[in-house]
C-alpha atoms as a PDB file:
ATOM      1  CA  UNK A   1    -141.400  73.779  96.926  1.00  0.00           C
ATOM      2  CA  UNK A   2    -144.243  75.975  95.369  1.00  0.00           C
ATOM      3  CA  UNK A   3    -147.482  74.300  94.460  1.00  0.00           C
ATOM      4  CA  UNK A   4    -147.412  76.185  90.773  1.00  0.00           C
ATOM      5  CA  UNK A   5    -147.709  74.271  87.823  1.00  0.00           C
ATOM      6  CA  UNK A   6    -144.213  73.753  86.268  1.00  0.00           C
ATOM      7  CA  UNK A   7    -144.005  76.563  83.261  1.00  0.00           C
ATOM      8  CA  UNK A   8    -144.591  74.589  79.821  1.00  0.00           C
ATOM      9  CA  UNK A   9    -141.280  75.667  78.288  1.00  0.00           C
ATOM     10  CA  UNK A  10    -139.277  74.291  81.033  1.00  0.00           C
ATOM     11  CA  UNK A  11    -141.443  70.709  81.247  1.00  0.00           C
ATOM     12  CA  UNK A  12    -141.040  70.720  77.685  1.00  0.00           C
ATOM     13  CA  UNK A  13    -136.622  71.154  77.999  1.00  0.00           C
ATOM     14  CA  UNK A  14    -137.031  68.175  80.634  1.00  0.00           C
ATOM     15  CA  UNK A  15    -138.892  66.057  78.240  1.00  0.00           C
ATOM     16  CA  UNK A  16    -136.303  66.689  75.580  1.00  0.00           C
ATOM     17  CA  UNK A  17    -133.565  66.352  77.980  1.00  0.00           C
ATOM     18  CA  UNK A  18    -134.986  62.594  78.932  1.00  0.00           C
ATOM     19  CA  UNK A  19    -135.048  62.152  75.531  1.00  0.00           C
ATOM     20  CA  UNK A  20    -131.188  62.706  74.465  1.00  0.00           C
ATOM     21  CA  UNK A  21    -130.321  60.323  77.492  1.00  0.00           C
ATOM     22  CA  UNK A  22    -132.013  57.304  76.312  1.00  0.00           C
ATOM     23  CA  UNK A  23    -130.862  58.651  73.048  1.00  0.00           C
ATOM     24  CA  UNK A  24    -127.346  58.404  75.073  1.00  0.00           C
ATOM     25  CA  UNK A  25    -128.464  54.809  76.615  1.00  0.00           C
ATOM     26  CA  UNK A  26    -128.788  53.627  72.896  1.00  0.00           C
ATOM     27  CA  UNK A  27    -126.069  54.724  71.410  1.00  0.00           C
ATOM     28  CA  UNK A  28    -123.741  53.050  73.494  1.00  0.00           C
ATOM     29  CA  UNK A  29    -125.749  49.486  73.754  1.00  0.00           C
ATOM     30  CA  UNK A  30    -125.618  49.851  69.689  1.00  0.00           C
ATOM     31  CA  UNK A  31    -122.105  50.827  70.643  1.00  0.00           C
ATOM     32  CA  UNK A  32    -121.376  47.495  72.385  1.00  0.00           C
ATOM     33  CA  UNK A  33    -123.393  45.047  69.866  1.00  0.00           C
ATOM     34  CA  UNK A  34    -121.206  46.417  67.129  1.00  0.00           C
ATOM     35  CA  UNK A  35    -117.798  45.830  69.372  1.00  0.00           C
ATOM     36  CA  UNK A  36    -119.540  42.767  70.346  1.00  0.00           C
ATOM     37  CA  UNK A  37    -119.906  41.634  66.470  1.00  0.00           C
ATOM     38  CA  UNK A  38    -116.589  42.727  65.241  1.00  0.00           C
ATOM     39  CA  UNK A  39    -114.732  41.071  68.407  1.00  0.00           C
ATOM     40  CA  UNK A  40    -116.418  37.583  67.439  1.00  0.00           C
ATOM     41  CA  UNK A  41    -115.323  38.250  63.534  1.00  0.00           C
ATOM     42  CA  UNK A  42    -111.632  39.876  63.396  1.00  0.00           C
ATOM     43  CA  UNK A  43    -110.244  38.615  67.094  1.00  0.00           C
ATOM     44  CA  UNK A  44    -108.122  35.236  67.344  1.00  0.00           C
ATOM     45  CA  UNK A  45    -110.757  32.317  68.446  1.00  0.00           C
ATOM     46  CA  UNK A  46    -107.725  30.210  69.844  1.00  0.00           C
ATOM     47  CA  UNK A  47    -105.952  32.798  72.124  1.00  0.00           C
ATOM     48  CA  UNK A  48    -105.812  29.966  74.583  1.00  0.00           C
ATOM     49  CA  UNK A  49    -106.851  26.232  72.965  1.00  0.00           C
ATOM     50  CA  UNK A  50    -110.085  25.063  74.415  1.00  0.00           C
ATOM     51  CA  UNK A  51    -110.998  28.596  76.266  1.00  0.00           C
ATOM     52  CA  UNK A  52    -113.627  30.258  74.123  1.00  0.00           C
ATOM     53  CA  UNK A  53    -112.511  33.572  76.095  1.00  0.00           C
ATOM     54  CA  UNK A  54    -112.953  35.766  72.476  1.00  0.00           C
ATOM     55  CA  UNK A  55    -116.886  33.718  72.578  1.00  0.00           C
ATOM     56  CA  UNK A  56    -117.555  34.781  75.407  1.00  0.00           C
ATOM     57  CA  UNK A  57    -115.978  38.682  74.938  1.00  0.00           C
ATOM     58  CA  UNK A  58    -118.269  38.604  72.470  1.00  0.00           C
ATOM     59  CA  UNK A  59    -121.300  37.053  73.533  1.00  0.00           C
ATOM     60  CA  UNK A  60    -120.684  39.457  76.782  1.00  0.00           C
ATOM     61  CA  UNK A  61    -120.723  43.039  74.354  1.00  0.00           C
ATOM     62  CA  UNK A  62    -123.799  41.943  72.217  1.00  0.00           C
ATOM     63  CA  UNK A  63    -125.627  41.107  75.690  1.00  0.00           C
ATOM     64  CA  UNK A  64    -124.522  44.397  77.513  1.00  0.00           C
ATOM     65  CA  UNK A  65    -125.150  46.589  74.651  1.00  0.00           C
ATOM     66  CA  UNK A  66    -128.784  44.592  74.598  1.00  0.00           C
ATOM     67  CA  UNK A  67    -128.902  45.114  78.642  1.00  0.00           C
ATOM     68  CA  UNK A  68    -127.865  48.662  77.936  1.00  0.00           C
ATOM     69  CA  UNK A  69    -130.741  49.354  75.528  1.00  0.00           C
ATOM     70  CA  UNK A  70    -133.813  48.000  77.537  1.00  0.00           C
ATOM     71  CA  UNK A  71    -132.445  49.543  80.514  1.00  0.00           C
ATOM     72  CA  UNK A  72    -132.357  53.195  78.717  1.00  0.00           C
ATOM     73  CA  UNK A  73    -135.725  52.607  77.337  1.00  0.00           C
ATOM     74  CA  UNK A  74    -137.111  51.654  81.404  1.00  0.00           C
ATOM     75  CA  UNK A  75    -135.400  54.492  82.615  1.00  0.00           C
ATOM     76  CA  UNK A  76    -136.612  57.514  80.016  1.00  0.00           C
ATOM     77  CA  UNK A  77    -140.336  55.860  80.565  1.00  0.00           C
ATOM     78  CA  UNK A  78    -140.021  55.831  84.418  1.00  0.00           C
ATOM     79  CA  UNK A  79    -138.689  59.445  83.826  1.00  0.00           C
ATOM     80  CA  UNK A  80    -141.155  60.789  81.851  1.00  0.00           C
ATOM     81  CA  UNK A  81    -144.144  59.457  84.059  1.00  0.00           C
ATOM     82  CA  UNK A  82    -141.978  61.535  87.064  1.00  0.00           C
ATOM     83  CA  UNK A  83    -141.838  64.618  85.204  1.00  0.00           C
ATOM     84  CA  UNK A  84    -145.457  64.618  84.196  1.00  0.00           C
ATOM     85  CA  UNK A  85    -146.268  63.913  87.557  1.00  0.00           C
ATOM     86  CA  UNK A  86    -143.702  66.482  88.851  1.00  0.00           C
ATOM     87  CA  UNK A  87    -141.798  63.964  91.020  1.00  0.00           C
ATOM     88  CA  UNK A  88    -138.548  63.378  89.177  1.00  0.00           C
ATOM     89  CA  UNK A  89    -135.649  62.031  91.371  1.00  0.00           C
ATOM     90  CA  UNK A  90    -132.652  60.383  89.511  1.00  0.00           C
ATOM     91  CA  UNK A  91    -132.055  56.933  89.562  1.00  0.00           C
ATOM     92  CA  UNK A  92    -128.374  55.710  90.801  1.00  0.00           C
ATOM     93  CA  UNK A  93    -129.665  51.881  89.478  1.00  0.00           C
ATOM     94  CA  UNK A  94    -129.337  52.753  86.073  1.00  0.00           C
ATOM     95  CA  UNK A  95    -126.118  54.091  86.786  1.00  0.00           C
ATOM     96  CA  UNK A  96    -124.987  51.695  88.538  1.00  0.00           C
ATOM     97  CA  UNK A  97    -126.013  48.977  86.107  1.00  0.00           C
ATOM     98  CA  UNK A  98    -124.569  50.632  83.313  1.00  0.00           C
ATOM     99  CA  UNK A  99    -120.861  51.117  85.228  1.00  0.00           C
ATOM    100  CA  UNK A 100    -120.775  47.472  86.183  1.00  0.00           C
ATOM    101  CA  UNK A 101    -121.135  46.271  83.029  1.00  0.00           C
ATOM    102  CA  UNK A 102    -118.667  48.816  81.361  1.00  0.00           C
ATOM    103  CA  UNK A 103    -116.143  47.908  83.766  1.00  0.00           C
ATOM    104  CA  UNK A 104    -116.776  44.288  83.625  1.00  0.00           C
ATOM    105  CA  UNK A 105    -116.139  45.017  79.563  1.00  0.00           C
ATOM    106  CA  UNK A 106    -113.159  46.366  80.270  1.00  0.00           C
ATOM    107  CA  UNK A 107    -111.647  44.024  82.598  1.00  0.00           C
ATOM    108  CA  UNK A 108    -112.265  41.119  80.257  1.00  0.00           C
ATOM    109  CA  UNK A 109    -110.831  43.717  77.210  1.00  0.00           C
ATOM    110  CA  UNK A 110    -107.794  44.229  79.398  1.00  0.00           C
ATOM    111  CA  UNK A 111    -107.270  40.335  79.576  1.00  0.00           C
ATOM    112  CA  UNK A 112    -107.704  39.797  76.131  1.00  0.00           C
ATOM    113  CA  UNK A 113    -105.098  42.481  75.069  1.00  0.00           C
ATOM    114  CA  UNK A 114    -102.719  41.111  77.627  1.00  0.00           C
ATOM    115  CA  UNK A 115    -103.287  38.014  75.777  1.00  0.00           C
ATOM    116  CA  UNK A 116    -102.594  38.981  72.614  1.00  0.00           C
ATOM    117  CA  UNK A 117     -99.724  40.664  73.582  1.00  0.00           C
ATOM    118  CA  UNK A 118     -98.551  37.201  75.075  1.00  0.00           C
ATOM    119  CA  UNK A 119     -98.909  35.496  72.304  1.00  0.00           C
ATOM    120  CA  UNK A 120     -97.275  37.737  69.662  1.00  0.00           C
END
């Protein structure tokens, strides 16, 4: 690596760059509130009498897409203080983080539509 200051131009595509991934990161936690909302108001509540399983779909969306949100915001200010600094690695936690819960999502989607199908 060369000790020259990083050309403005290109600091100034990484900044913007950082900025359309959180812009990314909230999207989808927006993304999953929404789901998370219309899951608790158009699914069946009694897909299996005395399991709130479509409560706690629900409750899991809203939270992720909440998670999801803070987590972008964390991540595009611990970026930006690397790329002023010149230091920038990327971060596999965020990642990671945001695949867990997505899959987790998904699992519990899977079981609901398996559900559904069960009962129709």
């Amino acid at each position: 690596m060369s000790n020259r200051p990083a050309d403005p131009d290109s600091r100034a595509r990484t900044h913007l760059a950082n900025e359309r991934t959180f812009l990314a990161w909230l999207r989808t936690g927006l993304s999953l509130v929404a789901l998370g909302l219309g899951a608790a108001q158009f699914l069946d509540h009694d897909l299996l009498p005395g399991v709130p399983l479509t409560g706690v779909f629900a409750v899991f969306l809203v939270g992720s897409g909440m998670v999801l949100t803070v987590l972008g915001g964390v991540h595009f200010t611990h970026a930006r203080n690397q790329i002023d600094e010149g230091a920038h690695l990327p971060s596999t936690r965020a990642v990671f983080i945001g695949m867990t819960l997505a899959t987790v999502a998904g699992v519990l989607a899977l079981g609901l539509v398996v559900l559904l199908l069960i009962e129709r």
